[in-house]
Protein backbone atom coordinates (compact mmCIF):
# COMPACT_ATOMS: atom_id res chain seq x y z
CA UNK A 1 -5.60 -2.63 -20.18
CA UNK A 2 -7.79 -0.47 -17.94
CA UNK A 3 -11.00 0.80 -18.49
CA UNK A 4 -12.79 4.01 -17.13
CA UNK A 5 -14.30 3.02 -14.03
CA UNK A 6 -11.93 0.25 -12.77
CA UNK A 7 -9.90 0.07 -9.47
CA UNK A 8 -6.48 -0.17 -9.43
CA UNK A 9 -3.96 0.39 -6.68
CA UNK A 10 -0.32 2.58 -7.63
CA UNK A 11 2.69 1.42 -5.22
CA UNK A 12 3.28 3.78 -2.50
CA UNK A 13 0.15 6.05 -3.21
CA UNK A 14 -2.86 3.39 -2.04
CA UNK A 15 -5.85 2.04 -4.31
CA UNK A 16 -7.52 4.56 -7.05
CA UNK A 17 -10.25 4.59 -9.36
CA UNK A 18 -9.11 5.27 -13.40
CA UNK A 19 -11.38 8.37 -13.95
CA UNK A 20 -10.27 8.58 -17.74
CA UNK A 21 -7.73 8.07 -20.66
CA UNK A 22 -6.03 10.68 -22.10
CA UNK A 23 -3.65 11.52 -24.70
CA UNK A 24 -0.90 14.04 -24.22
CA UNK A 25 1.82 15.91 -26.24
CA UNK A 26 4.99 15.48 -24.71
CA UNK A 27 8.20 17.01 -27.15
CA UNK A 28 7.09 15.75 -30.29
CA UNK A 29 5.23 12.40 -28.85
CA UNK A 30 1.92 11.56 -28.30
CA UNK A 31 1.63 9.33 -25.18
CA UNK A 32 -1.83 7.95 -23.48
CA UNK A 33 -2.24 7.86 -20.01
CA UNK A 34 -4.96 6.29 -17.30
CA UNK A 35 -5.88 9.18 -14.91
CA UNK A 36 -5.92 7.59 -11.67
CA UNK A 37 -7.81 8.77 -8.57
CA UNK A 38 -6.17 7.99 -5.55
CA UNK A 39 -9.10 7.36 -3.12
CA UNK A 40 -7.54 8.59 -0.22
CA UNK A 41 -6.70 11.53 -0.80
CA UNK A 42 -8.36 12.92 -4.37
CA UNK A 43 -4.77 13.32 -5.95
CA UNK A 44 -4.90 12.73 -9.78
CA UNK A 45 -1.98 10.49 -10.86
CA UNK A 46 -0.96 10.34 -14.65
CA UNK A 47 -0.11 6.87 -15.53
CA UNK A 48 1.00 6.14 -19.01
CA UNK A 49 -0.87 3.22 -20.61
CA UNK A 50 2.78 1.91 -22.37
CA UNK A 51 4.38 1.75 -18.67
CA UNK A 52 1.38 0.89 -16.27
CA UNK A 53 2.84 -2.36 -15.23
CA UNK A 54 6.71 -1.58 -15.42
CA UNK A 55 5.75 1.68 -12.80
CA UNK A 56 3.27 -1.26 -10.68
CA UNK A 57 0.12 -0.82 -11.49
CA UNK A 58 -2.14 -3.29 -10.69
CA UNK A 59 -5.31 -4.57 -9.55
CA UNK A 60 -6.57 -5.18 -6.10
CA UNK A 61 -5.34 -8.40 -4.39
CA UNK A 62 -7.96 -11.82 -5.00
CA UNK A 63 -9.31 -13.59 -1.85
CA UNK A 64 -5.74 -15.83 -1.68
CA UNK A 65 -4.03 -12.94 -1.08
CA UNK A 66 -6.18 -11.18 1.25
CA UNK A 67 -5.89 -14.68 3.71
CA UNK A 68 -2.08 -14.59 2.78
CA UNK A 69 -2.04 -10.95 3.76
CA UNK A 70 -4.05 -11.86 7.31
CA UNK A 71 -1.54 -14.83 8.41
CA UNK A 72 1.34 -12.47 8.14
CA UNK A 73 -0.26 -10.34 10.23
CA UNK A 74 -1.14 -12.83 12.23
CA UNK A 75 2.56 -13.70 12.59
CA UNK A 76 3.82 -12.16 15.53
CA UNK A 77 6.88 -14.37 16.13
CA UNK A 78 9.01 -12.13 14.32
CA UNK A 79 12.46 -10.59 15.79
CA UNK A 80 13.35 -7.36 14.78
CA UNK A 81 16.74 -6.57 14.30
CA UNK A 82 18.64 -3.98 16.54
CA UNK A 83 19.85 -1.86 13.62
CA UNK A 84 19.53 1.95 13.37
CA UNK A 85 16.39 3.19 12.85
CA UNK A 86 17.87 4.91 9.49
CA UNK A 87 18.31 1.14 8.17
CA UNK A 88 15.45 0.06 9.15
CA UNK A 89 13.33 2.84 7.97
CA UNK A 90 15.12 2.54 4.68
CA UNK A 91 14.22 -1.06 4.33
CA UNK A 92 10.77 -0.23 4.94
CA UNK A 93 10.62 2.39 2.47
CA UNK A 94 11.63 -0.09 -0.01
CA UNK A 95 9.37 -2.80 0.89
CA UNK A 96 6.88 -0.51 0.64
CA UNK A 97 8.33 1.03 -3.02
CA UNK A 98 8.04 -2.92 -4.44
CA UNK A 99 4.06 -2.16 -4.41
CA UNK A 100 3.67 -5.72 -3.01
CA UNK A 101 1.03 -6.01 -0.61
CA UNK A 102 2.78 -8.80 1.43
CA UNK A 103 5.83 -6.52 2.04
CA UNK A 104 3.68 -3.77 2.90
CA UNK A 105 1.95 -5.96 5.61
CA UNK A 106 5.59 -7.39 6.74
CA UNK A 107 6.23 -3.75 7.60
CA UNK A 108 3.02 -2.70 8.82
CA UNK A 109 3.46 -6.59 11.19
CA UNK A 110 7.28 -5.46 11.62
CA UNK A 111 6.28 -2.08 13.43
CA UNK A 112 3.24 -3.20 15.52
CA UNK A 113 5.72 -5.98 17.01
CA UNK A 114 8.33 -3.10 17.35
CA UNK A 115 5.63 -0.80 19.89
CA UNK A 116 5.25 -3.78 21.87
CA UNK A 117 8.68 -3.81 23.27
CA UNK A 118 9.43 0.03 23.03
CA UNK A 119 7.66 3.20 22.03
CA UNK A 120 8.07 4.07 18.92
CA UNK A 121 10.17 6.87 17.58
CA UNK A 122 8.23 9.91 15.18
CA UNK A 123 9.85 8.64 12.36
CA UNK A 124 8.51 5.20 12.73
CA UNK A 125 5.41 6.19 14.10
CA UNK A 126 4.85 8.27 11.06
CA UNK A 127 6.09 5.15 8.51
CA UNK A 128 3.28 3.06 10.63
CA UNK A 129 0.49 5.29 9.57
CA UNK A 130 1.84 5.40 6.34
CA UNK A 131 1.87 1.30 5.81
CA UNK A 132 -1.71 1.13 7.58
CA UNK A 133 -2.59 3.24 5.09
CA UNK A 134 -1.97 1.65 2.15
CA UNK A 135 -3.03 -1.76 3.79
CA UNK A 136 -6.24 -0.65 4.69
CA UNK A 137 -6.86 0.76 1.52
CA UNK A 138 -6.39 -2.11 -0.31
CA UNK A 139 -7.65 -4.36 1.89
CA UNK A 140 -10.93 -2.58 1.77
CA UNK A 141 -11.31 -2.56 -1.43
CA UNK A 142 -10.71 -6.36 -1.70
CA UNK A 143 -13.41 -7.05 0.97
CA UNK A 144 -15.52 -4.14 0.66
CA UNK A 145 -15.36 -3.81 4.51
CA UNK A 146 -14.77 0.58 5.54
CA UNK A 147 -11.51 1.07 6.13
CA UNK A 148 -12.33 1.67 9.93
CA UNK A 149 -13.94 -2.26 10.21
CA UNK A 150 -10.04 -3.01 8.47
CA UNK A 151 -8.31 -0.57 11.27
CA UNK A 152 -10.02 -2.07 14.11
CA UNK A 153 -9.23 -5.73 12.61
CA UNK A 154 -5.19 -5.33 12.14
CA UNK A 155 -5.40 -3.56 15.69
CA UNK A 156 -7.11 -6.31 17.36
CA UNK A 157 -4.53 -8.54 16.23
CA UNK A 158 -2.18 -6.44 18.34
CA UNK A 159 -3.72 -5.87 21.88
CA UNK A 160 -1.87 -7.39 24.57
């Protein structure tokens, strides 16, 4: 259970703060729900309380996760397969929809291997931004680092 005031981070939309608790007529039902604050970008998100962790809400990662989250960035040694970029991007999308932070930083990893060996396409340049992101997001609130001390981090990791 969530209290007013506590971070939390919502799969695909980045970390948020729960601004309040609110109950709301729906047909003849009475439902609560956290109203979450997505930090980025000020969108309100309506959570209900009875589904918060079937939907993936969750709290920020621990320190064991943030180091777990560094050494797969770390790992560069990955191949990436030669399928379409539709598959591909479609397995990202889904990695990303799990709300796991390791998959998100296998994708975000995946792609920053993929622009070594050939510029990347709008599509994937776009789903790059998109999983540094929600990384950084996270990861700052883990380490309460600014997001641009996070940026310039994951991109050192990357500089030939």
């Amino acid at each position: 259970m969530y209290k007013i005031g506590d971070i939390a981070v919502y799969p695909s939309h980045g970390v948020g703060v729960i601004e309040g608790i609110e109950q709301k007529e729906i047909g003849n039902q009475v439902y609560t729900f956290y109203m979450l604050r997505i930090l980025e970008n000020d969108y309100t998100i309506m959570v209900p309380t009875h589904n918060a962790d079937k939907v993936g809400l969750r709290p920020p990662i621990g320190k064991k996760e943030i180091r777990e989250i560094w050494q797969i960035l770390k790992d560069t040694s990955v191949t990436i397969d030669n399928q379409t970029w539709n598959r591909r991007q479609r397995e990202y999308n889904d990695r990303i929809k799990t709300g796991c932070v390791k998959q998100l930083a296998g994708v975000l990893r995946d792609l920053y291997v993929l622009a070594r060996v050939k510029e990347l396409s709008d599509g994937e340049r776009k789903m790059l931004k998109i999983a540094r992101s929600l990384l950084v997001g996270e990861l700052s609130a883990a380490t309460a680092k600014t997001p641009d001390a996070i940026v310039n981090q994951i991109e050192a990791l990357y500089q030939s």
